[in-house]
PDB file of N, CA and C in Angstrom:
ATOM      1  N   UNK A   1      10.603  16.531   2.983  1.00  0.00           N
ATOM      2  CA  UNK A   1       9.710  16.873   4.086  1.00  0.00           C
ATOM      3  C   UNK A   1       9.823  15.778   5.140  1.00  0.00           C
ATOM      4  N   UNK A   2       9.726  16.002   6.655  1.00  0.00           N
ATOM      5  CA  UNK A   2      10.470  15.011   7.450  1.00  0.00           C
ATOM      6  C   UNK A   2       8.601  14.620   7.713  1.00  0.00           C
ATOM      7  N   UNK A   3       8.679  13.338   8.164  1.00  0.00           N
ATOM      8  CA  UNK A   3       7.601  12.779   8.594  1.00  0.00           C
ATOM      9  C   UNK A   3       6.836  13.622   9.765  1.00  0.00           C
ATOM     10  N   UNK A   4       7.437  14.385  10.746  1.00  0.00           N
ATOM     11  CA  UNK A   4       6.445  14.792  11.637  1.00  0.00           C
ATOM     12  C   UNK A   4       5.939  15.945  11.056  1.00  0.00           C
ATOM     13  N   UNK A   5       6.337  17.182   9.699  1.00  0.00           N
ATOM     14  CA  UNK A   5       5.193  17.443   9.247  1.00  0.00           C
ATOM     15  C   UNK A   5       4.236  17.226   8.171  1.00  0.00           C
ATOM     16  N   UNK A   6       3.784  15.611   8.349  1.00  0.00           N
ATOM     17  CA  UNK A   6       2.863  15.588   7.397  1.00  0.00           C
ATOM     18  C   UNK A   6       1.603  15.565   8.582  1.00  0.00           C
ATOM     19  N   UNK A   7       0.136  15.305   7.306  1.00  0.00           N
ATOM     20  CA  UNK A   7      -0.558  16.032   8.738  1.00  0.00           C
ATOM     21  C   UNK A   7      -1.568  14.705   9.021  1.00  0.00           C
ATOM     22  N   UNK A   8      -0.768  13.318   8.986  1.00  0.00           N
ATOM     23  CA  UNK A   8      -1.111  12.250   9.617  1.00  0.00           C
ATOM     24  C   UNK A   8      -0.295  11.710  10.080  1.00  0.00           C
ATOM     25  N   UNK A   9      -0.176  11.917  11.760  1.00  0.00           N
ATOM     26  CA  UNK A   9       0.461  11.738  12.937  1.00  0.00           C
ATOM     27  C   UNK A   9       1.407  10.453  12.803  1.00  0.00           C
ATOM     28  N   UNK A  10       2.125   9.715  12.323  1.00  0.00           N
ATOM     29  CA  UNK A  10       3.480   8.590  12.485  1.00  0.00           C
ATOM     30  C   UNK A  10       3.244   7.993  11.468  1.00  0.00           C
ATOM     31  N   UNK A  11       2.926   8.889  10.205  1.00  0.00           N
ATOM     32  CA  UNK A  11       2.104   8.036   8.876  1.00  0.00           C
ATOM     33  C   UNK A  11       3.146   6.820   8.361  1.00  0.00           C
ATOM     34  N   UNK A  12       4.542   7.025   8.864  1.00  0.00           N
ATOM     35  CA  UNK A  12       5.398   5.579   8.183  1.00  0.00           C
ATOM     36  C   UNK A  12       5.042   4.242   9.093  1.00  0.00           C
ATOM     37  N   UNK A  13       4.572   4.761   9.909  1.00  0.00           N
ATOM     38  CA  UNK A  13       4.179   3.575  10.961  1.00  0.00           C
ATOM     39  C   UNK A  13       2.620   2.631  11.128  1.00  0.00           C
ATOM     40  N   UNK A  14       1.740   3.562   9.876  1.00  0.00           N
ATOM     41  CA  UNK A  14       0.532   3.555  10.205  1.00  0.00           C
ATOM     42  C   UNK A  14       0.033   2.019   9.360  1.00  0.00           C
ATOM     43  N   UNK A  15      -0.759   0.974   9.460  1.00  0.00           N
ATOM     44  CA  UNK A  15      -0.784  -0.095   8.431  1.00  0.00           C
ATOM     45  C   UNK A  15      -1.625   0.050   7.353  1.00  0.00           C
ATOM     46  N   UNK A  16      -1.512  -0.245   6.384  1.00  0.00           N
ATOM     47  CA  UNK A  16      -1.714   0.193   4.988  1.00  0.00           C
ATOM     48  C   UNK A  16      -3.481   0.070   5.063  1.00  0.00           C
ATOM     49  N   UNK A  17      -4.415  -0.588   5.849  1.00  0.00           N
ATOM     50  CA  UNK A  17      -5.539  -1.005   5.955  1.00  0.00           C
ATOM     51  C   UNK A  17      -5.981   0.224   6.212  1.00  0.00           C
ATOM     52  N   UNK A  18      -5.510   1.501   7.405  1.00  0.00           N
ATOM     53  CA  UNK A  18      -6.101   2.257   7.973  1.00  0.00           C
ATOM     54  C   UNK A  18      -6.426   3.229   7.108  1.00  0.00           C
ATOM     55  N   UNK A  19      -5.299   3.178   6.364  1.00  0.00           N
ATOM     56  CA  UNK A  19      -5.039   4.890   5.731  1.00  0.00           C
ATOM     57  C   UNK A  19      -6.506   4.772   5.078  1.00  0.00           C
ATOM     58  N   UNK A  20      -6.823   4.341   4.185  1.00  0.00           N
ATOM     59  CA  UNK A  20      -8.336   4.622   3.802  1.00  0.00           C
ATOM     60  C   UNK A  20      -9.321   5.390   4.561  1.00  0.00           C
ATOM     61  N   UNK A  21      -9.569   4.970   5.811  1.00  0.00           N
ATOM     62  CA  UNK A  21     -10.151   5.603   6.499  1.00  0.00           C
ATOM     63  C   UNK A  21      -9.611   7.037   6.803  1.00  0.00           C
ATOM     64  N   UNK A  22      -8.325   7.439   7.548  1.00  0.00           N
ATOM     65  CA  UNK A  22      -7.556   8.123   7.894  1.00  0.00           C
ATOM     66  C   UNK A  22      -7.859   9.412   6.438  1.00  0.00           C
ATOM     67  N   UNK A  23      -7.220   9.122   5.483  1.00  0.00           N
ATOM     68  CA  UNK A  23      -7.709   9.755   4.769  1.00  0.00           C
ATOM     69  C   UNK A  23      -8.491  10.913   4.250  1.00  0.00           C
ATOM     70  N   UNK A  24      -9.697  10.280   5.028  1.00  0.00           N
ATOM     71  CA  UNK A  24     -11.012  10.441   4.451  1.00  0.00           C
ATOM     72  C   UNK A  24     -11.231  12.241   4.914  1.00  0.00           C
ATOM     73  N   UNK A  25     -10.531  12.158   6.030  1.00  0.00           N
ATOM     74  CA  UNK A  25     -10.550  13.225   6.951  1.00  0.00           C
ATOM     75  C   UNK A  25      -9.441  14.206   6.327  1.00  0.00           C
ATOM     76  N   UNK A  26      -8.775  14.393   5.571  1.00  0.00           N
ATOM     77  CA  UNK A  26      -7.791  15.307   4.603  1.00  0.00           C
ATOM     78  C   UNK A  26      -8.495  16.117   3.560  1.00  0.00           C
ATOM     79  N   UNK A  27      -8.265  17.071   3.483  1.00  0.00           N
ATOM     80  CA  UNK A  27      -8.854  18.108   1.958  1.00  0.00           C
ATOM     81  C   UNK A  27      -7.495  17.566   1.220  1.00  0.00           C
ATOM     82  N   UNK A  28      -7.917  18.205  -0.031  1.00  0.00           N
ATOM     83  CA  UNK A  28      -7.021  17.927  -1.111  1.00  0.00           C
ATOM     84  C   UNK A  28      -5.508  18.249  -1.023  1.00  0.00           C
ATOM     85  N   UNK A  29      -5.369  20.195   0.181  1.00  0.00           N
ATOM     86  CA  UNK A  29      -3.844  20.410  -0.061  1.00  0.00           C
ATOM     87  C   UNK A  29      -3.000  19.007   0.810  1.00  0.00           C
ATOM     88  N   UNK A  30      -3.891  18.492   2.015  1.00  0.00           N
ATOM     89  CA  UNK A  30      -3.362  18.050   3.156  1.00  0.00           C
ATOM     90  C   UNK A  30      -3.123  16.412   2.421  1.00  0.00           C
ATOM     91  N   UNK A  31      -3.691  15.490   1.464  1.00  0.00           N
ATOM     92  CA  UNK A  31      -3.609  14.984   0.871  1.00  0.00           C
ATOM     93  C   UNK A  31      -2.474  14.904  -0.094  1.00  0.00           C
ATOM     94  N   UNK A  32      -3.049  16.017  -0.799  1.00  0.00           N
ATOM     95  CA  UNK A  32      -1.593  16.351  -2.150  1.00  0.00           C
ATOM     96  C   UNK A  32      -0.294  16.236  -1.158  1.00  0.00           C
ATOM     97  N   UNK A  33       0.061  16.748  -0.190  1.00  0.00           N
ATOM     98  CA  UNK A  33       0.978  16.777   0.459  1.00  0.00           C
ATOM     99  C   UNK A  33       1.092  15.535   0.733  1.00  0.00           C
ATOM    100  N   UNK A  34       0.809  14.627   1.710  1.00  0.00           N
ATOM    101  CA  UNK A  34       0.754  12.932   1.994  1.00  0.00           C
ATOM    102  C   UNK A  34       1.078  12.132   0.817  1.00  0.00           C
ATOM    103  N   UNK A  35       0.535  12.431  -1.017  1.00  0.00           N
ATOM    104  CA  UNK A  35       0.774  11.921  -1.804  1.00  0.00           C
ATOM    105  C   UNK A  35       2.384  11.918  -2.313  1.00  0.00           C
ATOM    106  N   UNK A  36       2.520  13.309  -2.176  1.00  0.00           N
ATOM    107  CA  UNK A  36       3.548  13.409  -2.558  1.00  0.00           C
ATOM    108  C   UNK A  36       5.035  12.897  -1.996  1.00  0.00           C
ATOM    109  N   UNK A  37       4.723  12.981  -0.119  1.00  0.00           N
ATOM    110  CA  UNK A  37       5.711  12.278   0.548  1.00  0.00           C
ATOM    111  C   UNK A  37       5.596  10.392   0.263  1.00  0.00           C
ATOM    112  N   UNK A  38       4.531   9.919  -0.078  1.00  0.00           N
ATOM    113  CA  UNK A  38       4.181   8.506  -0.117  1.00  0.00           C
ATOM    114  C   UNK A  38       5.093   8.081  -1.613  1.00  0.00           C
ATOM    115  N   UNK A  39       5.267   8.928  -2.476  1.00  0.00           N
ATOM    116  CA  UNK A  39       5.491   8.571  -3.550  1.00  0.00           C
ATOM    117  C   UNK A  39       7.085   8.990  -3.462  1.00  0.00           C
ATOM    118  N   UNK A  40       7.864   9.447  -2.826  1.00  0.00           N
ATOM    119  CA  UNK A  40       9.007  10.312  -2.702  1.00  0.00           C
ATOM    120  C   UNK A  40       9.375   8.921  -1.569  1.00  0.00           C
ATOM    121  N   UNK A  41       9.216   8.236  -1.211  1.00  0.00           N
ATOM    122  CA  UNK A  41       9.369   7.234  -0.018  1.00  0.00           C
ATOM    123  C   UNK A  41       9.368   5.882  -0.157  1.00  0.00           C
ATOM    124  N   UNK A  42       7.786   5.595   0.330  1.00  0.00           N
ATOM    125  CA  UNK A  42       7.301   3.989   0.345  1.00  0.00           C
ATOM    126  C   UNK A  42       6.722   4.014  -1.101  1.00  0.00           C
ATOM    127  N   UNK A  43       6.284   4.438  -1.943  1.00  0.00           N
ATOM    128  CA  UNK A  43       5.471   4.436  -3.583  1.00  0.00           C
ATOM    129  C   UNK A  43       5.132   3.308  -3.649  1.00  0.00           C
ATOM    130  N   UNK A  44       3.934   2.797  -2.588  1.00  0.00           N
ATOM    131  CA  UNK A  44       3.178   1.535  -2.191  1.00  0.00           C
ATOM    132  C   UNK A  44       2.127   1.657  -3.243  1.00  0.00           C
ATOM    133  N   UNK A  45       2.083   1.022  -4.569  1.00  0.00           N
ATOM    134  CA  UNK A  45       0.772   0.833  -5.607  1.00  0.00           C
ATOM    135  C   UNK A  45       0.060   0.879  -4.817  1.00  0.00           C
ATOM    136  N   UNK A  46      -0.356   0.561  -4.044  1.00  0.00           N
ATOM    137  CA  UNK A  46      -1.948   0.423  -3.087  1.00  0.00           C
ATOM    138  C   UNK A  46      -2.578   1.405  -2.667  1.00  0.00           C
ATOM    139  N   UNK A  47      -0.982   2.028  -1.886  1.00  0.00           N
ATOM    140  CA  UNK A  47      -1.161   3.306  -1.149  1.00  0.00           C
ATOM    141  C   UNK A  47      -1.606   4.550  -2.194  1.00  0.00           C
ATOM    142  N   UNK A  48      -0.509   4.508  -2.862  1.00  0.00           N
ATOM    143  CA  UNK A  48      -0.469   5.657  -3.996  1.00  0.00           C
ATOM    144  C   UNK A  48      -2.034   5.454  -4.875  1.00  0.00           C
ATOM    145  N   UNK A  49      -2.399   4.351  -5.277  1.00  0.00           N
ATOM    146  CA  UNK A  49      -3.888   4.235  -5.483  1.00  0.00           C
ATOM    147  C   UNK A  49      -5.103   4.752  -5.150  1.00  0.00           C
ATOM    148  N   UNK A  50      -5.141   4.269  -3.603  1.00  0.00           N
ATOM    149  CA  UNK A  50      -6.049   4.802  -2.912  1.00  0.00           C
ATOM    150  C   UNK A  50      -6.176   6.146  -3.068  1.00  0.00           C
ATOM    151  N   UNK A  51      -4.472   6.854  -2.888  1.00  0.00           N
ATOM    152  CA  UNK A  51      -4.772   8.573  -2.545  1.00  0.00           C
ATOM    153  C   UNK A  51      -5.125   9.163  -3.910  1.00  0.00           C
ATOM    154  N   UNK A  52      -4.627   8.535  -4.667  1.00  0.00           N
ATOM    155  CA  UNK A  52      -5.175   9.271  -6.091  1.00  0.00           C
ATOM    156  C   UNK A  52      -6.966   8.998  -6.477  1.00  0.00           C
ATOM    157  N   UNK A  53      -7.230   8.049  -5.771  1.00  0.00           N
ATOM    158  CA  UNK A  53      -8.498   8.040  -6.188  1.00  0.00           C
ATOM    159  C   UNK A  53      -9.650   8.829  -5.011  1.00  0.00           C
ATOM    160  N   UNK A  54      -8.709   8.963  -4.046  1.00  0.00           N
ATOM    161  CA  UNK A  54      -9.839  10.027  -2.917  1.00  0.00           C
ATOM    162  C   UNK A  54      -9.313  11.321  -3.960  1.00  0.00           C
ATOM    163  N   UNK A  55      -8.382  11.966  -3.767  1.00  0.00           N
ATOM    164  CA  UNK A  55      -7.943  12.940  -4.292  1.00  0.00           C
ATOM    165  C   UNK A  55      -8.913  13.120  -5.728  1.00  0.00           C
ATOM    166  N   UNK A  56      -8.687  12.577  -6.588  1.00  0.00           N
ATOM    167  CA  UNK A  56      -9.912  12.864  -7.474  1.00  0.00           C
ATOM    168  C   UNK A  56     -11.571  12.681  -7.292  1.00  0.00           C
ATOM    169  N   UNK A  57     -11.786  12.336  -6.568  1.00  0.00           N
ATOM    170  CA  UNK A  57     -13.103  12.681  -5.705  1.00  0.00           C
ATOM    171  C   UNK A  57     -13.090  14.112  -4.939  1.00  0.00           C
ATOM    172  N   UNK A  58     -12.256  14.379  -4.288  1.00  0.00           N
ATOM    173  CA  UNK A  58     -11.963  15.840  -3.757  1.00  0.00           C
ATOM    174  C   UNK A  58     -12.208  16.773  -5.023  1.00  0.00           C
ATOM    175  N   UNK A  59     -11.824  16.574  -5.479  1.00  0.00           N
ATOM    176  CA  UNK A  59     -11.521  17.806  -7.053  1.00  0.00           C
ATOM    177  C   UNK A  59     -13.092  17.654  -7.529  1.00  0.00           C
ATOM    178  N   UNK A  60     -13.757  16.069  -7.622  1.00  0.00           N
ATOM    179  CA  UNK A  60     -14.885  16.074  -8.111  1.00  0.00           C
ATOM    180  C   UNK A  60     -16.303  16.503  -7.197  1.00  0.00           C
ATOM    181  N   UNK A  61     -15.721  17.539  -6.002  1.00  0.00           N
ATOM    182  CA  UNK A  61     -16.908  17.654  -5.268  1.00  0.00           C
ATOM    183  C   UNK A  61     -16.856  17.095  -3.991  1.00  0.00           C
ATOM    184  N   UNK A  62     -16.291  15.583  -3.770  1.00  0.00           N
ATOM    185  CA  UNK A  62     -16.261  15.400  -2.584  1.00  0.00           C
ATOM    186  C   UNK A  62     -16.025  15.870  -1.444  1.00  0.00           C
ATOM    187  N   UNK A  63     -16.324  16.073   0.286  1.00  0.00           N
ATOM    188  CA  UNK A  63     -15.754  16.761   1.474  1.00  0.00           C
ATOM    189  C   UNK A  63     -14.826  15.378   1.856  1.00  0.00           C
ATOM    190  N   UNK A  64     -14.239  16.664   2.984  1.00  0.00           N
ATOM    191  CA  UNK A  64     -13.506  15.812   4.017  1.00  0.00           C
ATOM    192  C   UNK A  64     -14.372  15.108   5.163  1.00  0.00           C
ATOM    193  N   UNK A  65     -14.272  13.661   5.371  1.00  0.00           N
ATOM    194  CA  UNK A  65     -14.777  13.183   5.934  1.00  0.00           C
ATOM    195  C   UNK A  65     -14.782  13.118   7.479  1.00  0.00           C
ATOM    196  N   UNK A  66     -15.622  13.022   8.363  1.00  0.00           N
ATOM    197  CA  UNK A  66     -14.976  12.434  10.026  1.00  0.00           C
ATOM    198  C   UNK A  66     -14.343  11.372   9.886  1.00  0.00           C
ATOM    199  N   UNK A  67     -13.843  10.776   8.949  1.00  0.00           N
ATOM    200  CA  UNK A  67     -12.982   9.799   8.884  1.00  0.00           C
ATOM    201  C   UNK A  67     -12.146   9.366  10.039  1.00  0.00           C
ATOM    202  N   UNK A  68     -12.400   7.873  10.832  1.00  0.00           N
ATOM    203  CA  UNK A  68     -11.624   7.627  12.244  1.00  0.00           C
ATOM    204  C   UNK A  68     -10.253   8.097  12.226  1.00  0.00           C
ATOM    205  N   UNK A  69      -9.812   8.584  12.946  1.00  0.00           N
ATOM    206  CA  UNK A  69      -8.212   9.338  12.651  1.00  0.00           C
ATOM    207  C   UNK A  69      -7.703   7.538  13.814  1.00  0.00           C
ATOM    208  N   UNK A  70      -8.141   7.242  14.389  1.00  0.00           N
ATOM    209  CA  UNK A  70      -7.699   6.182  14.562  1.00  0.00           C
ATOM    210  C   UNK A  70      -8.101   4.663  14.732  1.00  0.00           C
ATOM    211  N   UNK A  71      -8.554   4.691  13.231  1.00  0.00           N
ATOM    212  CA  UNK A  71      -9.208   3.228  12.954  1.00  0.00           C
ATOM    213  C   UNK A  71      -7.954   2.476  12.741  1.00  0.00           C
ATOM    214  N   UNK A  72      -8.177   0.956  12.886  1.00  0.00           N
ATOM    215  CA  UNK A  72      -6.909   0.251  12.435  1.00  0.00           C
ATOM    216  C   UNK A  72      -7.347  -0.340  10.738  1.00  0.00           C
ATOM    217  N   UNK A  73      -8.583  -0.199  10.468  1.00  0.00           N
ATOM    218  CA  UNK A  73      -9.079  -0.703   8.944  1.00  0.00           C
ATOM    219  C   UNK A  73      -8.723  -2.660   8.789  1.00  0.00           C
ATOM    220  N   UNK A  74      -8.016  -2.857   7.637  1.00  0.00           N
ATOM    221  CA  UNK A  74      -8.098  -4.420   7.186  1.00  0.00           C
ATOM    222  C   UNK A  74      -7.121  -5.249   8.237  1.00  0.00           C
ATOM    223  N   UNK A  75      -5.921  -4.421   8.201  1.00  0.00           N
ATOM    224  CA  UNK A  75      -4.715  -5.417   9.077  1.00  0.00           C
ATOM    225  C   UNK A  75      -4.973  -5.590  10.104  1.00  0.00           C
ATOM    226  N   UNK A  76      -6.145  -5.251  11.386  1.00  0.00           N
ATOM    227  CA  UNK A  76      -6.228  -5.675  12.499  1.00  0.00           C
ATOM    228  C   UNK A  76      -7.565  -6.761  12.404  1.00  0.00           C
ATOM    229  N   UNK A  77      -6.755  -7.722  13.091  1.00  0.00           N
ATOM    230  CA  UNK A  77      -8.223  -9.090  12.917  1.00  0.00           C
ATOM    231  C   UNK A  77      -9.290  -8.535  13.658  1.00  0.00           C
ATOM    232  N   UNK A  78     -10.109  -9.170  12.511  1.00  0.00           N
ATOM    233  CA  UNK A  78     -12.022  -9.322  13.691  1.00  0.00           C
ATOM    234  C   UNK A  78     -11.164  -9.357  15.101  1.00  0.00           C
ATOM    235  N   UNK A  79     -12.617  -9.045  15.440  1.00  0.00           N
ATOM    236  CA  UNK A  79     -12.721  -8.806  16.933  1.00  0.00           C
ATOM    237  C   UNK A  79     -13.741 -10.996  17.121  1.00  0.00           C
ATOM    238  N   UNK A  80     -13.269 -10.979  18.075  1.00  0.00           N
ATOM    239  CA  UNK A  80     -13.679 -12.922  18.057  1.00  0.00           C
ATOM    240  C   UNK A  80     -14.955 -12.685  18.173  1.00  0.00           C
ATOM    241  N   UNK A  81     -15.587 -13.923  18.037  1.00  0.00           N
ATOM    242  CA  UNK A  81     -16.724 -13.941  18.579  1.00  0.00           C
ATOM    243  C   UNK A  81     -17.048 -14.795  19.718  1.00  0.00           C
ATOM    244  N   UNK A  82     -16.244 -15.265  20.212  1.00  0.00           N
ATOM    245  CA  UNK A  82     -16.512 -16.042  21.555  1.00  0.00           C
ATOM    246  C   UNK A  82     -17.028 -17.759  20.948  1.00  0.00           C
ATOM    247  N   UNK A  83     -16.626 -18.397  21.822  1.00  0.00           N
ATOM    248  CA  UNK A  83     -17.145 -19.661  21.843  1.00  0.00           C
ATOM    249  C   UNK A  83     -16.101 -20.078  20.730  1.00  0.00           C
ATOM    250  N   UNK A  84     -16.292 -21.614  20.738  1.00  0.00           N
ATOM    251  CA  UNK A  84     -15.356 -22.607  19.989  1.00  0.00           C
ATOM    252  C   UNK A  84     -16.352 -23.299  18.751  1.00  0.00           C
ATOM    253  N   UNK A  85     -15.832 -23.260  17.131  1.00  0.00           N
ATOM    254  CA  UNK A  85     -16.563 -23.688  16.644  1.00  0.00           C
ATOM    255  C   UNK A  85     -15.940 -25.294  16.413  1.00  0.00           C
ATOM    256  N   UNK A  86     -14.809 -25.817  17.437  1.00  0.00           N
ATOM    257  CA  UNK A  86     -14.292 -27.182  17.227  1.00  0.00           C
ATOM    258  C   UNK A  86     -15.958 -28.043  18.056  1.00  0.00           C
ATOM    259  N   UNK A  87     -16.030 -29.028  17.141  1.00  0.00           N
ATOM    260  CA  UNK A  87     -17.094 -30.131  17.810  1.00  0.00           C
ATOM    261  C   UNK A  87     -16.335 -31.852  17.366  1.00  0.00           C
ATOM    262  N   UNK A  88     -17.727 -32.589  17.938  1.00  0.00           N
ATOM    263  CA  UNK A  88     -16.762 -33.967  17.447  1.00  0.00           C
ATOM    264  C   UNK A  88     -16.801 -34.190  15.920  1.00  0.00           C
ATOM    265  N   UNK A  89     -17.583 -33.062  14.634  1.00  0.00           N
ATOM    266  CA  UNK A  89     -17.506 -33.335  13.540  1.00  0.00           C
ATOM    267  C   UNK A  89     -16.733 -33.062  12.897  1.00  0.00           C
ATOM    268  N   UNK A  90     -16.094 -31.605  13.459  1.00  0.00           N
ATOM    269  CA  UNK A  90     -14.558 -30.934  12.855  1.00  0.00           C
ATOM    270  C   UNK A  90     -13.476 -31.637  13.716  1.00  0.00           C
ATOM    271  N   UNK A  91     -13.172 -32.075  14.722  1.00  0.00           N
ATOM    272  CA  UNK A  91     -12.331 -32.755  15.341  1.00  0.00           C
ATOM    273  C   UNK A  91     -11.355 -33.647  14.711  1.00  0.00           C
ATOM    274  N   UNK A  92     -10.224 -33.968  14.535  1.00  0.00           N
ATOM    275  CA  UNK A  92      -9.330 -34.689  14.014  1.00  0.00           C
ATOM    276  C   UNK A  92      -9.455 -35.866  14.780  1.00  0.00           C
ATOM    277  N   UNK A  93      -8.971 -36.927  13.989  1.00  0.00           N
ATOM    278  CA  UNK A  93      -8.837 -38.560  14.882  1.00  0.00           C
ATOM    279  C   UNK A  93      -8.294 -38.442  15.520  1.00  0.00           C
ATOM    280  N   UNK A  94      -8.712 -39.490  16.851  1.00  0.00           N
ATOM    281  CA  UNK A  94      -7.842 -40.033  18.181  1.00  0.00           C
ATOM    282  C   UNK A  94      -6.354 -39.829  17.564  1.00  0.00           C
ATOM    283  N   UNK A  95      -5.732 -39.477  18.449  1.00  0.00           N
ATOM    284  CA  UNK A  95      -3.960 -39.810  18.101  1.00  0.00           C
ATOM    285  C   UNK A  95      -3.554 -40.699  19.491  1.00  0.00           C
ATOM    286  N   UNK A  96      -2.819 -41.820  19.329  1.00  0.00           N
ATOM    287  CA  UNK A  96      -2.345 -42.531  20.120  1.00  0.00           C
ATOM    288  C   UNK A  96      -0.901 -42.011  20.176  1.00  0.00           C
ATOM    289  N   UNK A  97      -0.229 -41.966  21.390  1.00  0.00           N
ATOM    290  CA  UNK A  97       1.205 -41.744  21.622  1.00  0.00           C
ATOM    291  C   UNK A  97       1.798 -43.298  20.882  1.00  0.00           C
ATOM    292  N   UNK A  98       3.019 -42.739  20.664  1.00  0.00           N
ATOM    293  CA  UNK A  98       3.931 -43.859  19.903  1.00  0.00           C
ATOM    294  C   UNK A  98       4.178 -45.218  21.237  1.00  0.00           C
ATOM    295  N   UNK A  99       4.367 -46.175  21.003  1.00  0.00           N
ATOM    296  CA  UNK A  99       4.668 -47.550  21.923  1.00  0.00           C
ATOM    297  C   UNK A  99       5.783 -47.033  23.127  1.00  0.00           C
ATOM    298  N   UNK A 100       6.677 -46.601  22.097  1.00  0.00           N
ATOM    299  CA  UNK A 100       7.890 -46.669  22.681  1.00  0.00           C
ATOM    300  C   UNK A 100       8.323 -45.224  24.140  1.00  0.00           C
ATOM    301  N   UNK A 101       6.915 -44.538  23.477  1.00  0.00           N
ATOM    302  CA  UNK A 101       6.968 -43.526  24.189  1.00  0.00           C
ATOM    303  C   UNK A 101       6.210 -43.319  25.295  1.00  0.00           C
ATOM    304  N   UNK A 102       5.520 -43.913  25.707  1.00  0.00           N
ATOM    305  CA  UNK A 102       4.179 -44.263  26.960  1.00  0.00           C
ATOM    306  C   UNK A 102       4.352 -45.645  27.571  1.00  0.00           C
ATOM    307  N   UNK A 103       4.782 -45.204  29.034  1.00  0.00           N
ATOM    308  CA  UNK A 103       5.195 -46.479  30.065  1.00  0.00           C
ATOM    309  C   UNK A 103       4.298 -47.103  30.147  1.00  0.00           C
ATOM    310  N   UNK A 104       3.037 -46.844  30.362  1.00  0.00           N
ATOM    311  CA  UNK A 104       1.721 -47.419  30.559  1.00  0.00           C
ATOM    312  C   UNK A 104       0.960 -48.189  28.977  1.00  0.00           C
ATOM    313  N   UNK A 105       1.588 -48.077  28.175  1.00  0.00           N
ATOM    314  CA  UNK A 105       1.204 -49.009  26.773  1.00  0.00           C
ATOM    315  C   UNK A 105       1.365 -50.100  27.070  1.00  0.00           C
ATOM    316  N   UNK A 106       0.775 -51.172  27.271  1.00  0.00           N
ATOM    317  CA  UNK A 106       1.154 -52.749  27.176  1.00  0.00           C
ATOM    318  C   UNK A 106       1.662 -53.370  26.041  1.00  0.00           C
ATOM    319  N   UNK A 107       1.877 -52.544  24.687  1.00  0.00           N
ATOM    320  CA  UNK A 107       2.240 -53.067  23.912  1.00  0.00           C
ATOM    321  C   UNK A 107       3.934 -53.311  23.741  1.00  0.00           C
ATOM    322  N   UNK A 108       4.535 -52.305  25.188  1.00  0.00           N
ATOM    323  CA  UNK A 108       5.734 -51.813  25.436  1.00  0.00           C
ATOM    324  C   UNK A 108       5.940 -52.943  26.089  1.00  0.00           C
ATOM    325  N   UNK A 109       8.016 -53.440  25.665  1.00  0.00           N
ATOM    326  CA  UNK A 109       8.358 -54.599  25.950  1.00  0.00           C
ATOM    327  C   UNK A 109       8.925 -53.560  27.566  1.00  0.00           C
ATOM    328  N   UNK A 110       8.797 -54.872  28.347  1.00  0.00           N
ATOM    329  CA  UNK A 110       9.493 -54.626  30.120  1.00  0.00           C
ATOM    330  C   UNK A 110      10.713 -55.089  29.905  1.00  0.00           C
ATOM    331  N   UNK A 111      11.601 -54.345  30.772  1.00  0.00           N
ATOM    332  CA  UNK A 111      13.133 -55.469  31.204  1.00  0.00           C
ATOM    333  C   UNK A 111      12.379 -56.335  32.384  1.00  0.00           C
ATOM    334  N   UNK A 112      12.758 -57.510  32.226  1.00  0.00           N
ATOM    335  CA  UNK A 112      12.854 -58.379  33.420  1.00  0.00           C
ATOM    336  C   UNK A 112      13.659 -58.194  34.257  1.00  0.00           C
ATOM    337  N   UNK A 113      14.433 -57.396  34.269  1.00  0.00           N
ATOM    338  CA  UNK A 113      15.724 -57.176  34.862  1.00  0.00           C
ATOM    339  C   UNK A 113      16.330 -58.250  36.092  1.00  0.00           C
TER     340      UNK A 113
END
């Protein structure tokens, strides 16, 4: 089965964090199908994990979720929070440039030339 018909849009491209979410939003055939290309392919323990364990929730009653069809899930970092938590207590020691490397060191020998 070629990747554009499975029925999550560039799924070889997608990062392994999302699919959870992504998921959520599949019934069982649309799933079974995704499982089966995942395991015929990439057969990512993680991946293949996850779907077997929504998938048996499906069977046990569970719906399909509004699940974000385009969340990024674990692999995309926090979002920042602004501001710097460097102060003078986390700060590393003064570093002095080497002698030899700063004209303005007096410890640096002059030519008399």
């Amino acid at each position: 089965m070629p990747e554009r018909d499975l029925p999550l849009k560039d799924y070889d491209h997608l990062p392994v964090g999302s699919l959870t979410s992504r998921i959520r939003q599949l019934d069982a055939e649309d799933l079974t199908t995704l499982l089966d290309y995942e395991r015929a392919h990439g057969n990512r323990f993680q991946v293949v994990t996850v779907m077997e364990s929504r998938l048996a929730g499906l069977k046990n009653g569970a719906q399909p979720s509004g699940g974000d069809p385009a969340a990024t899930g674990a692999d995309a970092p926090p979002a920042p929070e602004g501001g710097s938590k460097a102060s003078e207590a986390t700060s590393g020691p003064p570093m002095n440039p080497p002698s030899q490397g700063d004209p303005t060191n007096p410890a640096q020998p002059r030519s008399t030339g």
